[in-house]
C-alpha atoms as a PDB file:
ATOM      1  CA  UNK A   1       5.035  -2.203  -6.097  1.00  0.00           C
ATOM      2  CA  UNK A   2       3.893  -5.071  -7.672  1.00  0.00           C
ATOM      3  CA  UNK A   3       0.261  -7.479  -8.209  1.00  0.00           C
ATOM      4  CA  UNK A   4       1.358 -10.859  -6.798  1.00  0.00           C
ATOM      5  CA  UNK A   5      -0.658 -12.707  -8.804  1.00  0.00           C
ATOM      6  CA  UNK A   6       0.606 -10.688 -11.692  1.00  0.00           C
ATOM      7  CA  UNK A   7       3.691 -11.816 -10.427  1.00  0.00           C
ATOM      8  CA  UNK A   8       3.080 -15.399  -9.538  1.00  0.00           C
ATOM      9  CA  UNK A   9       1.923 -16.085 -13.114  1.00  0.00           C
ATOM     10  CA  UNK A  10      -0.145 -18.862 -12.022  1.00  0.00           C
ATOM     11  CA  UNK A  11       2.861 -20.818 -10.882  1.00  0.00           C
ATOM     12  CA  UNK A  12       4.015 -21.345  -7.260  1.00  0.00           C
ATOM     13  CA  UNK A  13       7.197 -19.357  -6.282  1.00  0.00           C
ATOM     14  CA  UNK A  14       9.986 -20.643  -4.584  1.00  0.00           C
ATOM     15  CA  UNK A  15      12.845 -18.833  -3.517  1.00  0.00           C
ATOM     16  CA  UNK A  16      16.709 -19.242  -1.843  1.00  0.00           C
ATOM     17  CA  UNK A  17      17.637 -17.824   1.252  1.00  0.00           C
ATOM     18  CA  UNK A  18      18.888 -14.615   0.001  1.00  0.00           C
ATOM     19  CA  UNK A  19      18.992 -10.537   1.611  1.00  0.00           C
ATOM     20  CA  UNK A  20      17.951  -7.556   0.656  1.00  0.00           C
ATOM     21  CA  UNK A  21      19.035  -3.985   1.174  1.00  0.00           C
ATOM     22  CA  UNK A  22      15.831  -2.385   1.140  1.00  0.00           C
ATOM     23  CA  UNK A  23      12.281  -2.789   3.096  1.00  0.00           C
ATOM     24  CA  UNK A  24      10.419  -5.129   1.685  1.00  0.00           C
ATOM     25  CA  UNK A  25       6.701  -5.335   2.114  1.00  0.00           C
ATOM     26  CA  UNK A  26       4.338  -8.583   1.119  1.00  0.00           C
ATOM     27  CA  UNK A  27       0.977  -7.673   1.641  1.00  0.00           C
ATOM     28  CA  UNK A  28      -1.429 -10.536   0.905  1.00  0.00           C
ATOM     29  CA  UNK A  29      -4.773 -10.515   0.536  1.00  0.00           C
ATOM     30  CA  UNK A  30      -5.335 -14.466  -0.082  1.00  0.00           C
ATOM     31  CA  UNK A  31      -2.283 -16.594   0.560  1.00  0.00           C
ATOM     32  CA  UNK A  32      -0.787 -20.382   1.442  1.00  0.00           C
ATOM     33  CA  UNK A  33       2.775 -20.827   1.614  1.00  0.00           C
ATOM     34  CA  UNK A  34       5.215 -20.132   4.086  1.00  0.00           C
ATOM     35  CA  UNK A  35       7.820 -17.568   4.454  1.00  0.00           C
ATOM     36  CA  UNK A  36      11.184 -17.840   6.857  1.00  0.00           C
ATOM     37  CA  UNK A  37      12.376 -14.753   7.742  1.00  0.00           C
ATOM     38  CA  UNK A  38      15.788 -14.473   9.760  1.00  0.00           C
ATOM     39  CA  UNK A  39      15.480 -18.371  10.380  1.00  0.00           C
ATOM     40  CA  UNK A  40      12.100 -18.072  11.774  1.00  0.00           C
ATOM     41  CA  UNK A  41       9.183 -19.842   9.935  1.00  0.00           C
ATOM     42  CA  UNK A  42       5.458 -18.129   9.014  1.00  0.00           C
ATOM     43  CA  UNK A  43       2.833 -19.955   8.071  1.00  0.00           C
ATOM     44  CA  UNK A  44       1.138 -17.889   5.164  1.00  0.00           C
ATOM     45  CA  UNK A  45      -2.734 -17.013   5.573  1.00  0.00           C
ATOM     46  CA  UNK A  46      -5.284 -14.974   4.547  1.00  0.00           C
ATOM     47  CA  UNK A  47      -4.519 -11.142   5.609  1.00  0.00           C
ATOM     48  CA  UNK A  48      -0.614 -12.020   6.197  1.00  0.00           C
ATOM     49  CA  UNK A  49       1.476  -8.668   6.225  1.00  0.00           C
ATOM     50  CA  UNK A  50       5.164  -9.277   6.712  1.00  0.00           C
ATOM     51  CA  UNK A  51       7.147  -6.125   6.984  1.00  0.00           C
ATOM     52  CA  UNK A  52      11.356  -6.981   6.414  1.00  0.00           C
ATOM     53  CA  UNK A  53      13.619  -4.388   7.176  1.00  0.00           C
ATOM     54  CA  UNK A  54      17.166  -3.667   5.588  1.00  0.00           C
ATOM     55  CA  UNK A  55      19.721  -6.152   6.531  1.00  0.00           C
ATOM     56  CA  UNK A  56      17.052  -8.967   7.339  1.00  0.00           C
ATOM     57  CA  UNK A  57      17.340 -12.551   5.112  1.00  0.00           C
ATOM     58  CA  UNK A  58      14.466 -14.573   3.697  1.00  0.00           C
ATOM     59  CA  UNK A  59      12.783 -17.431   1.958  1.00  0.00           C
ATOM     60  CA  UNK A  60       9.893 -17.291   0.240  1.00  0.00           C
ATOM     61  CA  UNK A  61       7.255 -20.368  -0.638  1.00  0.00           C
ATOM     62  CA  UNK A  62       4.352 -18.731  -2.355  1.00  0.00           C
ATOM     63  CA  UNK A  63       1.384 -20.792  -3.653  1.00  0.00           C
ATOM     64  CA  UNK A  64       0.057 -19.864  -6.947  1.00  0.00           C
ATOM     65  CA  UNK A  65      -4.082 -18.335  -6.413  1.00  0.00           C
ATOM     66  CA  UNK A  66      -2.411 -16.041  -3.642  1.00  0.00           C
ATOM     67  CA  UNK A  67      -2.924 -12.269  -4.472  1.00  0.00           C
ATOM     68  CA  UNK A  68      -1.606  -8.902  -2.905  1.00  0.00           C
ATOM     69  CA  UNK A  69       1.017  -7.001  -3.220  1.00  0.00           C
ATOM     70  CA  UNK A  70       4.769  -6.520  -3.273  1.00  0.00           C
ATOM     71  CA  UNK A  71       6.266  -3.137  -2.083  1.00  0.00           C
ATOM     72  CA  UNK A  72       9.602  -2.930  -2.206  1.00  0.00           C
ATOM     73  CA  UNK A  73      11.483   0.387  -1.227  1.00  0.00           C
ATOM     74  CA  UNK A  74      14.912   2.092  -0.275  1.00  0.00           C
ATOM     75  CA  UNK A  75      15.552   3.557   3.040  1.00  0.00           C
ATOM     76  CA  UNK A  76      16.518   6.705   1.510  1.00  0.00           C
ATOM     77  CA  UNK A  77      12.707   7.059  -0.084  1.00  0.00           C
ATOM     78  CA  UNK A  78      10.571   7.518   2.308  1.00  0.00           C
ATOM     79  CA  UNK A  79      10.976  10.944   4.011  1.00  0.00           C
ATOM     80  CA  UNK A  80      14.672  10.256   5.090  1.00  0.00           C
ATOM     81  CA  UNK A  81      15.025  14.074   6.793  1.00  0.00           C
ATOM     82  CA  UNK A  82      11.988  13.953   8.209  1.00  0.00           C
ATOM     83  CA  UNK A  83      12.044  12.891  12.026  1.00  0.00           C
ATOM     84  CA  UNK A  84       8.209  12.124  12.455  1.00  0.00           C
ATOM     85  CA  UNK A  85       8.055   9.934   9.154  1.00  0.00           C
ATOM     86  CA  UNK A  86      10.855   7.994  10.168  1.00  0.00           C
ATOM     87  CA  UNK A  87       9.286   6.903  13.609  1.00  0.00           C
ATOM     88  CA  UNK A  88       6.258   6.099  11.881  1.00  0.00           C
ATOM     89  CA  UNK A  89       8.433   3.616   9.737  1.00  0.00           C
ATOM     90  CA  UNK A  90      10.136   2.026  12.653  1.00  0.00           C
ATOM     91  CA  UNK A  91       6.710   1.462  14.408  1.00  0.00           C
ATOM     92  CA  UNK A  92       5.215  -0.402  11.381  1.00  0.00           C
ATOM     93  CA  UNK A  93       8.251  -2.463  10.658  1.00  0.00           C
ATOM     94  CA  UNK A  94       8.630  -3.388  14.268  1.00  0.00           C
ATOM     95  CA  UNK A  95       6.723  -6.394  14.166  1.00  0.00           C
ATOM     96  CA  UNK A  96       7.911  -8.844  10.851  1.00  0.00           C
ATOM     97  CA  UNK A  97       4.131 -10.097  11.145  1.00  0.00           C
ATOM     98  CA  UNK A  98       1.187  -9.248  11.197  1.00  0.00           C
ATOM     99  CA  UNK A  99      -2.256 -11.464  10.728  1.00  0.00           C
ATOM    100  CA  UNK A 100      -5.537  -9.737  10.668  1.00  0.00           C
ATOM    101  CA  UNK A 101      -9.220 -10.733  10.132  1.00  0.00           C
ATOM    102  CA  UNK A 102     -10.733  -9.881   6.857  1.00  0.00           C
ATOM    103  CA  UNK A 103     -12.948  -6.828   8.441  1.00  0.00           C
ATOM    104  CA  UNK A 104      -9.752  -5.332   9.422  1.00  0.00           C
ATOM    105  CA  UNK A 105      -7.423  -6.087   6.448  1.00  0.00           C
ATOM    106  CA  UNK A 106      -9.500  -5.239   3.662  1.00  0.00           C
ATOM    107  CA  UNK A 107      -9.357  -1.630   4.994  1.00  0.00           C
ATOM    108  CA  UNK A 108      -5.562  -2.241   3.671  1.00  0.00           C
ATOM    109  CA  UNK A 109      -5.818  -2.820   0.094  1.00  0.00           C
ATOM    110  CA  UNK A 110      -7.726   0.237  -1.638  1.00  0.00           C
ATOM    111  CA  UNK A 111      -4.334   1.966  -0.111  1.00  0.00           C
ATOM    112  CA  UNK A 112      -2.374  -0.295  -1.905  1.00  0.00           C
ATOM    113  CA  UNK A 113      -4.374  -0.396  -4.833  1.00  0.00           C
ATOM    114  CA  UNK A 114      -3.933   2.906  -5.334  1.00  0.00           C
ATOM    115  CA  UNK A 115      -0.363   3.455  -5.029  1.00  0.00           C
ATOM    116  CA  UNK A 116       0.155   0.100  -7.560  1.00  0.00           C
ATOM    117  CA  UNK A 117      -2.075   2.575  -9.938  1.00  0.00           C
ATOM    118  CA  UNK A 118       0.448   5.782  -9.413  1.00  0.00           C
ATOM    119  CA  UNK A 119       2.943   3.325  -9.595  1.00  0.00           C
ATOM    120  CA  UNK A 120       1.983   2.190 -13.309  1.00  0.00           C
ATOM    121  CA  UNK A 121       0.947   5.338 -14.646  1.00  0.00           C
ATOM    122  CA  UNK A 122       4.011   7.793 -13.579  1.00  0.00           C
ATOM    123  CA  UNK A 123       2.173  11.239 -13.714  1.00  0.00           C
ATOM    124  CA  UNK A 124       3.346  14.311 -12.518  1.00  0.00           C
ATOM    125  CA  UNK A 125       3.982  13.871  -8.633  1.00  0.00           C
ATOM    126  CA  UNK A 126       3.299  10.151  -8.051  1.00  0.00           C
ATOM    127  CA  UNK A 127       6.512   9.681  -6.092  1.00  0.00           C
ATOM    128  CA  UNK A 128       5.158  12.013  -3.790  1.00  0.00           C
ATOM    129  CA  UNK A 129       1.537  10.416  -4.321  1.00  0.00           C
ATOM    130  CA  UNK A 130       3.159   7.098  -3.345  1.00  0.00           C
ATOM    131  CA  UNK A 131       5.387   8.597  -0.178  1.00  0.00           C
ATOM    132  CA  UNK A 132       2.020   9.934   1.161  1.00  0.00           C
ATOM    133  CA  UNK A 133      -0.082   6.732   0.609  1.00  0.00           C
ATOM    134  CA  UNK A 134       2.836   4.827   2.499  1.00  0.00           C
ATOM    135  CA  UNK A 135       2.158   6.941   5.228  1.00  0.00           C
ATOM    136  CA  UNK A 136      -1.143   6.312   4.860  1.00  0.00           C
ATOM    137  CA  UNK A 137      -0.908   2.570   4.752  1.00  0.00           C
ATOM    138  CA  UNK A 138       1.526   2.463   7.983  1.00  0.00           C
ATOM    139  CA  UNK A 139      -0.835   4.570  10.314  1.00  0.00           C
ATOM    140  CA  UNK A 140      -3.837   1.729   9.256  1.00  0.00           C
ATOM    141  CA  UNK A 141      -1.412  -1.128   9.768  1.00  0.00           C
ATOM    142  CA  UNK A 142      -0.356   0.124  13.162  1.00  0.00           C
ATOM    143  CA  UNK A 143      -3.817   0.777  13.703  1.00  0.00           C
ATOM    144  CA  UNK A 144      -5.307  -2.302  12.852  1.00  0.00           C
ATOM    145  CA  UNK A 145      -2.735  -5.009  14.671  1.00  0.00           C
ATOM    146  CA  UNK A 146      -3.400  -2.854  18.113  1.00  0.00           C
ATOM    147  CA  UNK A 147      -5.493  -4.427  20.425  1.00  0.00           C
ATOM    148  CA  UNK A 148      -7.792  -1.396  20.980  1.00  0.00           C
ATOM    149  CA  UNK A 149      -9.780  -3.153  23.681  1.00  0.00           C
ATOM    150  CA  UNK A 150      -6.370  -3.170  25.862  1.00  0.00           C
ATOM    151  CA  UNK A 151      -4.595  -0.337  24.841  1.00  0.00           C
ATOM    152  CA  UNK A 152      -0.858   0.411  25.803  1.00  0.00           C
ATOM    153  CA  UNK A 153      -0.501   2.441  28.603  1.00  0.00           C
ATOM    154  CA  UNK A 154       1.924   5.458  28.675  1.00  0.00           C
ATOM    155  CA  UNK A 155       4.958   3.413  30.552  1.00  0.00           C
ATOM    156  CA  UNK A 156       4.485   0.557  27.783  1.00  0.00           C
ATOM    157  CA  UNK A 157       4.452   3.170  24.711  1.00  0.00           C
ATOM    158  CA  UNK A 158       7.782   5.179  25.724  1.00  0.00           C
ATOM    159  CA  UNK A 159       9.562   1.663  26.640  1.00  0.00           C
ATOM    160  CA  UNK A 160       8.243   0.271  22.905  1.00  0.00           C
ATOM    161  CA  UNK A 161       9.702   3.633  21.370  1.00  0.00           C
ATOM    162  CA  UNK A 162      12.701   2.985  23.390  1.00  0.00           C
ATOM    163  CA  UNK A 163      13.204  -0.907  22.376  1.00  0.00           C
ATOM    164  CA  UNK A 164      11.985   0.373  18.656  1.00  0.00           C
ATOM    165  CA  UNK A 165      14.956   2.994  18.689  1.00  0.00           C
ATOM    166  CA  UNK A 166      17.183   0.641  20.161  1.00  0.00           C
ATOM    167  CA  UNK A 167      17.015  -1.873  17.675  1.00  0.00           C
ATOM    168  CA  UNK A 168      17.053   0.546  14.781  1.00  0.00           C
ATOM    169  CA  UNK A 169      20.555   1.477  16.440  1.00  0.00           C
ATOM    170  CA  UNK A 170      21.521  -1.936  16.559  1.00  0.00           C
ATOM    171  CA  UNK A 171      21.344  -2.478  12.969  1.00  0.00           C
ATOM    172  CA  UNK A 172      23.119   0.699  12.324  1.00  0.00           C
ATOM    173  CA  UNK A 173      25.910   0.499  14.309  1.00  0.00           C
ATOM    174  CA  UNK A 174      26.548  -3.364  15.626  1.00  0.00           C
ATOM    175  CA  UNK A 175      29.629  -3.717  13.914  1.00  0.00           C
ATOM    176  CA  UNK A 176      31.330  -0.596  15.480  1.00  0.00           C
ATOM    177  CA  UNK A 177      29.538  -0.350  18.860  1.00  0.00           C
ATOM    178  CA  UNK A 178      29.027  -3.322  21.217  1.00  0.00           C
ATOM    179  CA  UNK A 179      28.859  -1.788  24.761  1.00  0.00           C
ATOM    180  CA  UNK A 180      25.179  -0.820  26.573  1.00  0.00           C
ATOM    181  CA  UNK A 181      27.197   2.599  27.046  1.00  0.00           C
ATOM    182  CA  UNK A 182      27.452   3.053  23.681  1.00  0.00           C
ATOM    183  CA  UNK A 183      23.954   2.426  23.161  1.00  0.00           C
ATOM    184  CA  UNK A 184      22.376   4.353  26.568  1.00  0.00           C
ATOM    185  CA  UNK A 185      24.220   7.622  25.322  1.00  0.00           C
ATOM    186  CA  UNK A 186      22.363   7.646  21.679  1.00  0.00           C
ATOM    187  CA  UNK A 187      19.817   7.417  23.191  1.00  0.00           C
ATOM    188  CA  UNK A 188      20.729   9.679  26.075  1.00  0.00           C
ATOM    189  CA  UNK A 189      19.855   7.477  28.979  1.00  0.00           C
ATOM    190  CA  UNK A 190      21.873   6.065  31.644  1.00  0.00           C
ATOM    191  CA  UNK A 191      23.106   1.938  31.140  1.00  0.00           C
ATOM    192  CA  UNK A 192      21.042   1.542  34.125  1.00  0.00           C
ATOM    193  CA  UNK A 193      18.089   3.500  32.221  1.00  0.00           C
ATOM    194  CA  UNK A 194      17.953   1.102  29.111  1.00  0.00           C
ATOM    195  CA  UNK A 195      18.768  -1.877  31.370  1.00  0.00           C
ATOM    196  CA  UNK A 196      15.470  -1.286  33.149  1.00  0.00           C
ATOM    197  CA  UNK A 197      14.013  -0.781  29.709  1.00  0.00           C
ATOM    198  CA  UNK A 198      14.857  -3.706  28.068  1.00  0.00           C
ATOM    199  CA  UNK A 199      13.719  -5.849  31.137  1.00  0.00           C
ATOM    200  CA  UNK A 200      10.516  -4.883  31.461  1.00  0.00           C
ATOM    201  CA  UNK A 201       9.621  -5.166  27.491  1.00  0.00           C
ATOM    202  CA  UNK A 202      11.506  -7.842  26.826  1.00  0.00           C
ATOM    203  CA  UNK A 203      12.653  -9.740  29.638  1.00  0.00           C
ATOM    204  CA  UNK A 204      16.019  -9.300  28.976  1.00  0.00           C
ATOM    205  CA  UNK A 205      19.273  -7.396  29.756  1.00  0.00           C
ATOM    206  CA  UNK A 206      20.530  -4.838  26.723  1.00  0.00           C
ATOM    207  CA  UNK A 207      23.825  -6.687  26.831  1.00  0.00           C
ATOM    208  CA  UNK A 208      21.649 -10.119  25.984  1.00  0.00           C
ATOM    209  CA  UNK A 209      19.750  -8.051  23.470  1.00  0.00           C
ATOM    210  CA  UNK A 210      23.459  -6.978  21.781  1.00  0.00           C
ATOM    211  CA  UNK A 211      24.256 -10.367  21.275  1.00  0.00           C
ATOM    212  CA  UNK A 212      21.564 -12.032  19.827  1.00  0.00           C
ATOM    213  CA  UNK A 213      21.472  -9.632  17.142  1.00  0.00           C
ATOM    214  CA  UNK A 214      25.580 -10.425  16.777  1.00  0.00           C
ATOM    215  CA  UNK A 215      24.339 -13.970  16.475  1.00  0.00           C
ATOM    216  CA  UNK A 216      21.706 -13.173  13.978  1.00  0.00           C
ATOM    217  CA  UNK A 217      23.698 -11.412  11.512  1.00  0.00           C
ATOM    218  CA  UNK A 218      26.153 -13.862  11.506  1.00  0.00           C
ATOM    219  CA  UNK A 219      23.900 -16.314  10.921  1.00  0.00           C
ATOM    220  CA  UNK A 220      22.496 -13.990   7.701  1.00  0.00           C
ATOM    221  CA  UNK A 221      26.095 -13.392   6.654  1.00  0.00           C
ATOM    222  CA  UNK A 222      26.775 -17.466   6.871  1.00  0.00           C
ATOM    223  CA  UNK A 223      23.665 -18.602   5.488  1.00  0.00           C
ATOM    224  CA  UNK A 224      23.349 -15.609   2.566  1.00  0.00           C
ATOM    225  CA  UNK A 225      26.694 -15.358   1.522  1.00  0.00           C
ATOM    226  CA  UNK A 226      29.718 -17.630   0.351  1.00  0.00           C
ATOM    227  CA  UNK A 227      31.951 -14.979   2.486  1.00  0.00           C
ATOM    228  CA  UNK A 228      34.409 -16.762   4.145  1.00  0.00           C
ATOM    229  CA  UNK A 229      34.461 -16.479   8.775  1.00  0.00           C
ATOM    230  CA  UNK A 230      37.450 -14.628   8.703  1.00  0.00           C
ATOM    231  CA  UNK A 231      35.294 -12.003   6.573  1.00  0.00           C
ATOM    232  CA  UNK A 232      32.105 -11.797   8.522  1.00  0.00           C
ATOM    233  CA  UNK A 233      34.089 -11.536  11.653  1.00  0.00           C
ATOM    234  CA  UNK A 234      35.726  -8.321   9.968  1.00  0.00           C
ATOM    235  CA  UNK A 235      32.268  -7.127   8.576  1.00  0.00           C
ATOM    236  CA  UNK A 236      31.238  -7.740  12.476  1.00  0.00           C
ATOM    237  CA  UNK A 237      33.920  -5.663  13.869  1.00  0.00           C
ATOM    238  CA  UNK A 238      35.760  -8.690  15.217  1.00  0.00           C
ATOM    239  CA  UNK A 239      39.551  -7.999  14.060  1.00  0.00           C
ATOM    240  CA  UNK A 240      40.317 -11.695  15.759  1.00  0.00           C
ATOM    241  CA  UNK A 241      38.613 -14.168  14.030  1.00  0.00           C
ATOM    242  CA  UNK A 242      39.165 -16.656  16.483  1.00  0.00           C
ATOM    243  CA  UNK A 243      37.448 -14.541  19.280  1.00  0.00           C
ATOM    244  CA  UNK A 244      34.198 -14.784  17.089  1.00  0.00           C
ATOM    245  CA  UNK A 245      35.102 -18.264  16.810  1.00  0.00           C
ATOM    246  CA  UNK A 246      33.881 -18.499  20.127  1.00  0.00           C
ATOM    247  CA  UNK A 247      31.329 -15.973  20.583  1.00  0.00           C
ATOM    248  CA  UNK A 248      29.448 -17.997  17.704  1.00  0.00           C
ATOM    249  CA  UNK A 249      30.104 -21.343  19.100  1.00  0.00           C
ATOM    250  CA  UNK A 250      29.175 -20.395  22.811  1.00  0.00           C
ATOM    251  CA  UNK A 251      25.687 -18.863  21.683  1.00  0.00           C
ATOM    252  CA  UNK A 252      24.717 -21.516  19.230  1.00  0.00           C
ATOM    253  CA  UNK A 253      26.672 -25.008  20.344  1.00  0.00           C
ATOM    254  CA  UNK A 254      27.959 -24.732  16.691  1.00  0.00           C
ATOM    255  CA  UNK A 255      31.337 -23.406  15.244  1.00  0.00           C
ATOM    256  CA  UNK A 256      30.492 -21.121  11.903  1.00  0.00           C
ATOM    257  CA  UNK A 257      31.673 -23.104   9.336  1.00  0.00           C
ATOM    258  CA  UNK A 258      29.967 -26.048  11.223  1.00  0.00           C
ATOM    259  CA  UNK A 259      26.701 -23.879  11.603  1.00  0.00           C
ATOM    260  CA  UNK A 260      27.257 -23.050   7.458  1.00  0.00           C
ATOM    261  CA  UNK A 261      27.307 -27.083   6.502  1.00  0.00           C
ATOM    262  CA  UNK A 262      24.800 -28.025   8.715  1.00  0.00           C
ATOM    263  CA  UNK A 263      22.030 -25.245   7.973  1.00  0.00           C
ATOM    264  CA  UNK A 264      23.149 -24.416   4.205  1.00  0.00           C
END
């Protein structure tokens, strides 16, 4: 965890497209900039949260006067064993952004204060100080991006668990698993089950839902790396390259090396 105006220096940042392998949390308390993550553009505010998961690419235009904080954390260090933790992880880092008013966000940053001063100081237990104020600092940021004068109703919540779980499988497994089978039995419903799911929070069939997020990481594997397509098709799960070849170009208009010049 870092101060960002520590951080900034009094300079503007500007960052490449690049990924990480961790989650990556940019909490800002004051803020103008704007930050494109997986291709899509944010406008940078006042009490911006963005929330990136493992896997997910970025670019980062940071003007210097902003101040927060910068958490940045492996998957394996918050509460990996612990089933209840890790839903409470995948709820808060279900939505990439979130904007709140200043009544709401400043209940934020006294959490985050605190954990930057366990951070610095390393006494006895402040791993376990940090874990906890994590937890602490998810519950409020669900909490606070809820519309509590319309509050989900008990159909909505277990679909949004669902499409939550889903999506965490996704990432996981995409490159070994492409069918809605594959994906209904993890989560031990019928195809016709998550179908019905995925259309009523989303609009959209599983199968749709599969390969847009084929289409995304390709684009983070093109647009990230120098890897060449007959590698990301491998990394994919694609043993013909020329089959992806197709799958890219039918999705985005654009063949992947084309997509690579063009966007690069």
């Amino acid at each position: 965890i870092r101060d960002v105006q520590h951080l900034l220096g009094g300079k503007d940042l500007e960052q490449e497209l690049h990924r990480h392998d961790h989650y990556y949390i940019l909490a800002l308390q004051k803020g103008k900039g704007n930050h494109a993550i997986d291709f899509t553009d944010y406008k940078i505010s006042d009490y911006s949260f963005f929330f990136m998961r493992p896997g997910q690419v970025h670019q980062l235009a940071l003007k210097a006067g902003s101040t927060g904080y910068l958490i940045q954390f492996k998957s394996d260090f918050y509460y990996p064993t612990d089933n209840a933790s890790r839903h409470l992880l995948r709820r808060a880092s279900h939505k990439t952004i979130c904007k709140l008013d200043a009544r709401k966000g400043k209940k934020l940053f006294p959490i985050l204060a605190s954990m930057l001063q366990e951070y610095t100081t390393q006494q006895e237990g402040y791993q376990d100080v940090i874990k906890a104020n994590l937890g602490i600092f998810f519950i409020e940021l669900v909490r606070q991006r809820e519309d509590r004068k319309n509050p989900p109703n008990t159909d909505s919540l277990y679909q949004q668990d669902r499409i939550e779980e889903l999506m965490a499988l996704l990432e996981m497994h995409l490159a070994q698993y492409k069918k809605v089978s594959d994906y209904a039995d993890m989560l031990n419903l019928s195809s016709y089950q998550l179908n019905a799911i995925t259309k009523a929070a989303m609009g959209k069939t599983c199968s749709a839902l599969i390969d847009e997020q084929l289409i995304l990481e390709s684009k983070r594997y093109l647009l990230s790396t120098a890897n060449q397509v007959s590698q990301i098709a491998y990394h994919l799960g694609y043993d013909d390259a020329s089959y992806f070849i197709r799958f890219f170009k039918k999705h985005t208009g654009y063949t992947p090396e084309a997509f690579r010049q063009h966007f690069r």
